[in-house]
N, C-alpha and C. Protein backbone atom coordinates (compact mmCIF):
# COMPACT_ATOMS: atom_id res chain seq x y z
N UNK A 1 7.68 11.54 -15.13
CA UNK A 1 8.30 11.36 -13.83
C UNK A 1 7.67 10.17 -13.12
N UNK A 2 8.92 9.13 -12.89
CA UNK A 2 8.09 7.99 -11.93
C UNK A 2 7.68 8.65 -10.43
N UNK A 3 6.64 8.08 -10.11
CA UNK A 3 5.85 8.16 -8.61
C UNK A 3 6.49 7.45 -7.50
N UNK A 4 6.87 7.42 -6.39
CA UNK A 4 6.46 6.67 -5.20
C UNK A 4 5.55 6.53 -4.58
N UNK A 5 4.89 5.71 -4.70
CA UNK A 5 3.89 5.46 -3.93
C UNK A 5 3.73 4.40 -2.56
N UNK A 6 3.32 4.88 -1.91
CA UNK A 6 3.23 3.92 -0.40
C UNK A 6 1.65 3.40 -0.19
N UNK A 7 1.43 2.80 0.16
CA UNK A 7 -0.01 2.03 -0.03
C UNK A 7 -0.35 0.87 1.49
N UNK A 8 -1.20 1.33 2.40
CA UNK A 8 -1.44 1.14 3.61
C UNK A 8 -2.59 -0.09 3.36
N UNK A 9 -2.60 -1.12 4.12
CA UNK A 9 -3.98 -2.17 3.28
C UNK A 9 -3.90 -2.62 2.28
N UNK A 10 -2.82 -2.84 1.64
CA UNK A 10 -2.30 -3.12 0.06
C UNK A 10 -3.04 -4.53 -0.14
N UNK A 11 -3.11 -5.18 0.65
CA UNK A 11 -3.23 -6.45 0.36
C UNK A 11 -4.13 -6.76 -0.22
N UNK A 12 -5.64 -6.28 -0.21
CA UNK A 12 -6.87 -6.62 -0.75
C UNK A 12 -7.63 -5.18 -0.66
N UNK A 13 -8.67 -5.52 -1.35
CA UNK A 13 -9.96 -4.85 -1.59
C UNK A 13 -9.46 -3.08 -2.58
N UNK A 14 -9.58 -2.19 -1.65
CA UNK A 14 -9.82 -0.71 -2.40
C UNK A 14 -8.23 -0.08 -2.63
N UNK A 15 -7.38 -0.51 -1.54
CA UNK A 15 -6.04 -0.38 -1.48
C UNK A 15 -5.15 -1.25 -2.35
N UNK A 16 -5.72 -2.36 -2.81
CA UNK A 16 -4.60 -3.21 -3.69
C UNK A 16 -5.30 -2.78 -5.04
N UNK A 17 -6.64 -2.58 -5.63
CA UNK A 17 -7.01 -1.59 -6.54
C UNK A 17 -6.64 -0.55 -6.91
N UNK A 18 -6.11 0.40 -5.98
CA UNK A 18 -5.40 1.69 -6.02
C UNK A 18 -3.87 1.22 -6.11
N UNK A 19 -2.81 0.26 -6.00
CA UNK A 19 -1.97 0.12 -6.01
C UNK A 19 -2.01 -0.62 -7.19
N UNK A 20 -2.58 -0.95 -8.01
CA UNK A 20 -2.93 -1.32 -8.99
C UNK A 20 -3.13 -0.34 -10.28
N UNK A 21 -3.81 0.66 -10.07
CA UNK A 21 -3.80 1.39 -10.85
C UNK A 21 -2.55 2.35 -10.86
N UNK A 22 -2.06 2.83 -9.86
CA UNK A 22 -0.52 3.49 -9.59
C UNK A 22 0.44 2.54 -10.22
N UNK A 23 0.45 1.25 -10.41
CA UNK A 23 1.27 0.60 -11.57
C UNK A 23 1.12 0.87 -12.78
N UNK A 24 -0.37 0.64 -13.22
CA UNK A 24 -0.35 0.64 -14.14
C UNK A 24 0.10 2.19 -14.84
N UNK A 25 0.61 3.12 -14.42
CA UNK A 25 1.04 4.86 -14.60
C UNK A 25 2.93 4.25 -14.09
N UNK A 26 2.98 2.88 -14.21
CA UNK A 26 4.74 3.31 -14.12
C UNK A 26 5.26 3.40 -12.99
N UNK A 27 4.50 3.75 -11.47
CA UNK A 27 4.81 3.95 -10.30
C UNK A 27 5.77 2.98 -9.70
N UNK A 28 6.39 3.05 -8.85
CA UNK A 28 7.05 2.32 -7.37
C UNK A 28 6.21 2.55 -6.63
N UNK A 29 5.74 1.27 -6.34
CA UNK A 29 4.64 0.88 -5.31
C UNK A 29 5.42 0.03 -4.00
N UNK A 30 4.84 1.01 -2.82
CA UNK A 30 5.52 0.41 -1.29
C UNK A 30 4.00 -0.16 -1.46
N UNK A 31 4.27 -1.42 -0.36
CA UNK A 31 2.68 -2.24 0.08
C UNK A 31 2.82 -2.78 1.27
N UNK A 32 1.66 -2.28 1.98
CA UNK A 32 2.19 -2.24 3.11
C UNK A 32 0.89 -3.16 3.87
N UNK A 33 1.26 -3.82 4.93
CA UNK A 33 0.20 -4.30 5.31
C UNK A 33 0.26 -5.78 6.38
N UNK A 34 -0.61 -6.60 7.31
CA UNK A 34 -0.16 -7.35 7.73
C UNK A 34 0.13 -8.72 7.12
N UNK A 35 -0.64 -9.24 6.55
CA UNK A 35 -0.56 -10.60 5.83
C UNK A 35 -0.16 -10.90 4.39
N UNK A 36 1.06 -11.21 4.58
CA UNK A 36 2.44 -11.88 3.59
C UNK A 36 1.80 -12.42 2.48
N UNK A 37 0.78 -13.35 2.53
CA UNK A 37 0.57 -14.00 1.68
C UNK A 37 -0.41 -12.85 0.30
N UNK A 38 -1.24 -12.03 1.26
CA UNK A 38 -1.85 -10.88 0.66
C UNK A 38 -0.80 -10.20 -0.51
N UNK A 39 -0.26 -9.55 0.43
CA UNK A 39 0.89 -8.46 -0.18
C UNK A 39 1.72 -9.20 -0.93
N UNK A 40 2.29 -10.81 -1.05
CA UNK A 40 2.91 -11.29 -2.20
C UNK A 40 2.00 -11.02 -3.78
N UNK A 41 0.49 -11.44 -3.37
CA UNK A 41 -0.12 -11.68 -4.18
C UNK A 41 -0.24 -10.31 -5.13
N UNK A 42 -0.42 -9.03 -4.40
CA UNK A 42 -0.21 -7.84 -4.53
C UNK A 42 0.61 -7.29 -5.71
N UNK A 43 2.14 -7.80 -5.21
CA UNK A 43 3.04 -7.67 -5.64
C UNK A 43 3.08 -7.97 -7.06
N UNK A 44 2.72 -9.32 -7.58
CA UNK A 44 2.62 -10.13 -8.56
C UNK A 44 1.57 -8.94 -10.04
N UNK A 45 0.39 -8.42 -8.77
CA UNK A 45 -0.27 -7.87 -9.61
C UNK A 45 0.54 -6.61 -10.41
N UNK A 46 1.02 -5.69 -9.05
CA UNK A 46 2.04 -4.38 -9.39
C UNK A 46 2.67 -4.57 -11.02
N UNK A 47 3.36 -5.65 -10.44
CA UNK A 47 4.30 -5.84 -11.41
C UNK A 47 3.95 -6.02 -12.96
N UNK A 48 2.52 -6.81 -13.13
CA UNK A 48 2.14 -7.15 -14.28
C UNK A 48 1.51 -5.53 -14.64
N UNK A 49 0.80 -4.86 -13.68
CA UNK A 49 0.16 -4.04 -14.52
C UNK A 49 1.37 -2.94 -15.19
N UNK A 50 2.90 -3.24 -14.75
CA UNK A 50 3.88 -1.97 -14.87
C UNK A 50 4.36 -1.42 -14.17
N UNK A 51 4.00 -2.11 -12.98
CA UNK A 51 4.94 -1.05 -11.62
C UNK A 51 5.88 -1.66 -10.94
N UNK A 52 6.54 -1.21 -10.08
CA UNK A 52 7.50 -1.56 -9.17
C UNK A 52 6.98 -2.00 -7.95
N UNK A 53 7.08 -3.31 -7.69
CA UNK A 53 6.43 -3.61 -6.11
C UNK A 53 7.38 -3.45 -5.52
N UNK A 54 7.16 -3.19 -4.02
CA UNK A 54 7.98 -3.34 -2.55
C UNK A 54 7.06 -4.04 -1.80
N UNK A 55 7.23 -5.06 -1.18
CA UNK A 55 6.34 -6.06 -0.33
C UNK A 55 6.99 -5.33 1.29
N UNK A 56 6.40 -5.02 1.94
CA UNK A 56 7.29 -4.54 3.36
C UNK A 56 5.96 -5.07 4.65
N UNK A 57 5.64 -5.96 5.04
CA UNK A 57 4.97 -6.50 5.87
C UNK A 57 4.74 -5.31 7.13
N UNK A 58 3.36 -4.98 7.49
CA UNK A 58 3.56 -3.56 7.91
C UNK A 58 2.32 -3.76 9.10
N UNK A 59 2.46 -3.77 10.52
CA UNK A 59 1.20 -3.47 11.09
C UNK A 59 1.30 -1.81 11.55
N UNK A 60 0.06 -1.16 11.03
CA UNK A 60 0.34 0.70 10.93
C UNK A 60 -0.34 0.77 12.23
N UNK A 61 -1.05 -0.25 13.06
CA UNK A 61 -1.35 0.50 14.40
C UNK A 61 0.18 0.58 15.23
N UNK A 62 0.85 0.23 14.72
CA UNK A 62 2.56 0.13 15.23
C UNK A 62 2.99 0.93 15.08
N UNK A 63 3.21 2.29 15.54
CA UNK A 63 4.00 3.66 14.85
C UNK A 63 5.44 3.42 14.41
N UNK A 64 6.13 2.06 15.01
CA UNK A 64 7.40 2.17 14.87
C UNK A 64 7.81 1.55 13.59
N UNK A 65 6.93 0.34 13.17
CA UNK A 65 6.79 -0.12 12.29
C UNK A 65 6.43 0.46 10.83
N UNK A 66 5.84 1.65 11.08
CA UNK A 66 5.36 2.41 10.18
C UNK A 66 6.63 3.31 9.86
N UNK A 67 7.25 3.74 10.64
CA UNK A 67 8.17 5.30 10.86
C UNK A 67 9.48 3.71 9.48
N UNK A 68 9.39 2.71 10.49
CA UNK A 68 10.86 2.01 9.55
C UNK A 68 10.05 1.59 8.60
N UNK A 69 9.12 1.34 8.08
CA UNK A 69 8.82 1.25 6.55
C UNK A 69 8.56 2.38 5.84
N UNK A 70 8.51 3.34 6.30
CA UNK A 70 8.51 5.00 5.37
C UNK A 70 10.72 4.91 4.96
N UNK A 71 11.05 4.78 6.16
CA UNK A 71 12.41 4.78 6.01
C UNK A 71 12.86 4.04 4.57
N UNK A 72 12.56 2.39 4.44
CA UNK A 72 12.74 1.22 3.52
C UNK A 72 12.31 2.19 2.69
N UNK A 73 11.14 2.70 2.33
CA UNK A 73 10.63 2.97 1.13
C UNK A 73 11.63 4.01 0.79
N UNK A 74 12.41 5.01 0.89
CA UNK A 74 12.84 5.99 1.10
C UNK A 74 14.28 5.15 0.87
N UNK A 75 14.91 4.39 1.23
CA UNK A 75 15.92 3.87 0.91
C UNK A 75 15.85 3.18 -0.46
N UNK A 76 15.12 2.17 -0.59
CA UNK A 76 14.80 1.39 -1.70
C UNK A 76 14.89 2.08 -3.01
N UNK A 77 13.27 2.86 -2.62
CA UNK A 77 12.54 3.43 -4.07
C UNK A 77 12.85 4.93 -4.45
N UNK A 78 13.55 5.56 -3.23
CA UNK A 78 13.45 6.97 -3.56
C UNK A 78 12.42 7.72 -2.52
N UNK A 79 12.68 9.31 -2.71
CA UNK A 79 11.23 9.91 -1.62
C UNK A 79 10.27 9.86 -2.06
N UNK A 80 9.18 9.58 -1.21
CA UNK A 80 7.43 9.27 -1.14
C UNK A 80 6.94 10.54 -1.62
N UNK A 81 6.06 10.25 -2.75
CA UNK A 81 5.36 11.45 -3.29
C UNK A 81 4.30 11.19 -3.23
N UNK A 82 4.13 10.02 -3.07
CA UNK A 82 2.11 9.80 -2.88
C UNK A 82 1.81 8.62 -1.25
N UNK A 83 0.93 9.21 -0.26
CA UNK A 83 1.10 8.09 0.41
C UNK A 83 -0.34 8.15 0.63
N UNK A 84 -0.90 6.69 0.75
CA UNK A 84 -2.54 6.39 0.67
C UNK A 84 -2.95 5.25 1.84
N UNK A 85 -3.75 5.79 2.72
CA UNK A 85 -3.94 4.86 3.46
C UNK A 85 -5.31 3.95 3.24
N UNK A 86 -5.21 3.23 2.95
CA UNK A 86 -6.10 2.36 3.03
C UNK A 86 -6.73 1.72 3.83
N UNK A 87 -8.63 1.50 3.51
CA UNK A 87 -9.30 0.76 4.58
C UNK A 87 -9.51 -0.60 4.27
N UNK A 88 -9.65 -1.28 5.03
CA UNK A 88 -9.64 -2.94 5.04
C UNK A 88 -10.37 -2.58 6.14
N UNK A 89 -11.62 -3.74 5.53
CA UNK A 89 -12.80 -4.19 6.69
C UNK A 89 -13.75 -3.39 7.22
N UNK A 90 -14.37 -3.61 7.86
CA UNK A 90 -15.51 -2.46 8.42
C UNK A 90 -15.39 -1.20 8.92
N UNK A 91 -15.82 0.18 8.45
CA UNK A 91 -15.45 1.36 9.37
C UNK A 91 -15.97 1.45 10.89
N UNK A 92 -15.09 2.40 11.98
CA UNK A 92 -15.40 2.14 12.90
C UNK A 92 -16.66 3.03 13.32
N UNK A 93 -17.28 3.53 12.44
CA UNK A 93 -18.69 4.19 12.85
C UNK A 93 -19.43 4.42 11.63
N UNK A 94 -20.84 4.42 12.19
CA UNK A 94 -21.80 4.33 10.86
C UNK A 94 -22.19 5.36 10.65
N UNK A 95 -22.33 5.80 9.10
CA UNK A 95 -23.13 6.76 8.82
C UNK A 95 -24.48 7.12 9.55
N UNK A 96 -25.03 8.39 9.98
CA UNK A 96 -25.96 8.99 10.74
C UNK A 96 -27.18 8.59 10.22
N UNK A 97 -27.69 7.65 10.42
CA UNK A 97 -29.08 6.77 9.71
C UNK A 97 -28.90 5.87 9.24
N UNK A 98 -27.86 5.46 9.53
CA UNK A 98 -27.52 3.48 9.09
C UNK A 98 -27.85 2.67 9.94
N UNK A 99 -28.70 1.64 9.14
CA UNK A 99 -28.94 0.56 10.01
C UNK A 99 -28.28 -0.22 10.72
């Protein structure tokens, strides 16, 4: 059974890794995220490892933006069976004894 997958931060680091490996299993990969040039690059990868990219340019502090790219994905690829949010960049609090 192919996957849908939706992927928050797609563009780089732990989230385009994880959308990476969800290709490589055959998936439809949504990628979601702010910078175009990221998420093209993304895309390119999806595709080689076996998956289905969707490039959908996405800022998620935007609820509305988010609500119409669940929609796209859902039109496009079919219903979302896996959705992963991803972190990009620094967390907003430190572990209890971090320097």
């Amino acid at each position: 059974m192919t996957q849908t997958v939706v992927i928050t931060g797609a563009s780089a680091g732990i989230a385009r890794a994880t959308a990476i490996q969800f290709a490589a299993r055959g998936a439809k990969v949504a990628l979601l995220a702010r910078g175009h040039a990221g998420l093209e690059a993304a895309a390119k990868d999806v595709q080689s490892a076996g998956g289905t990219p969707l490039v959908i340019p996405t800022d998620v502090a935007d609820a509305e933006q988010v609500e119409r790219a669940a929609e796209r994905v859902e039109a496009e690829l079919g219903p979302i069976d896996v959705w992963v949010n991803g972190l990009r960049g620094r967390p907003a609090a430190q572990p209890v004894g971090a320097p």
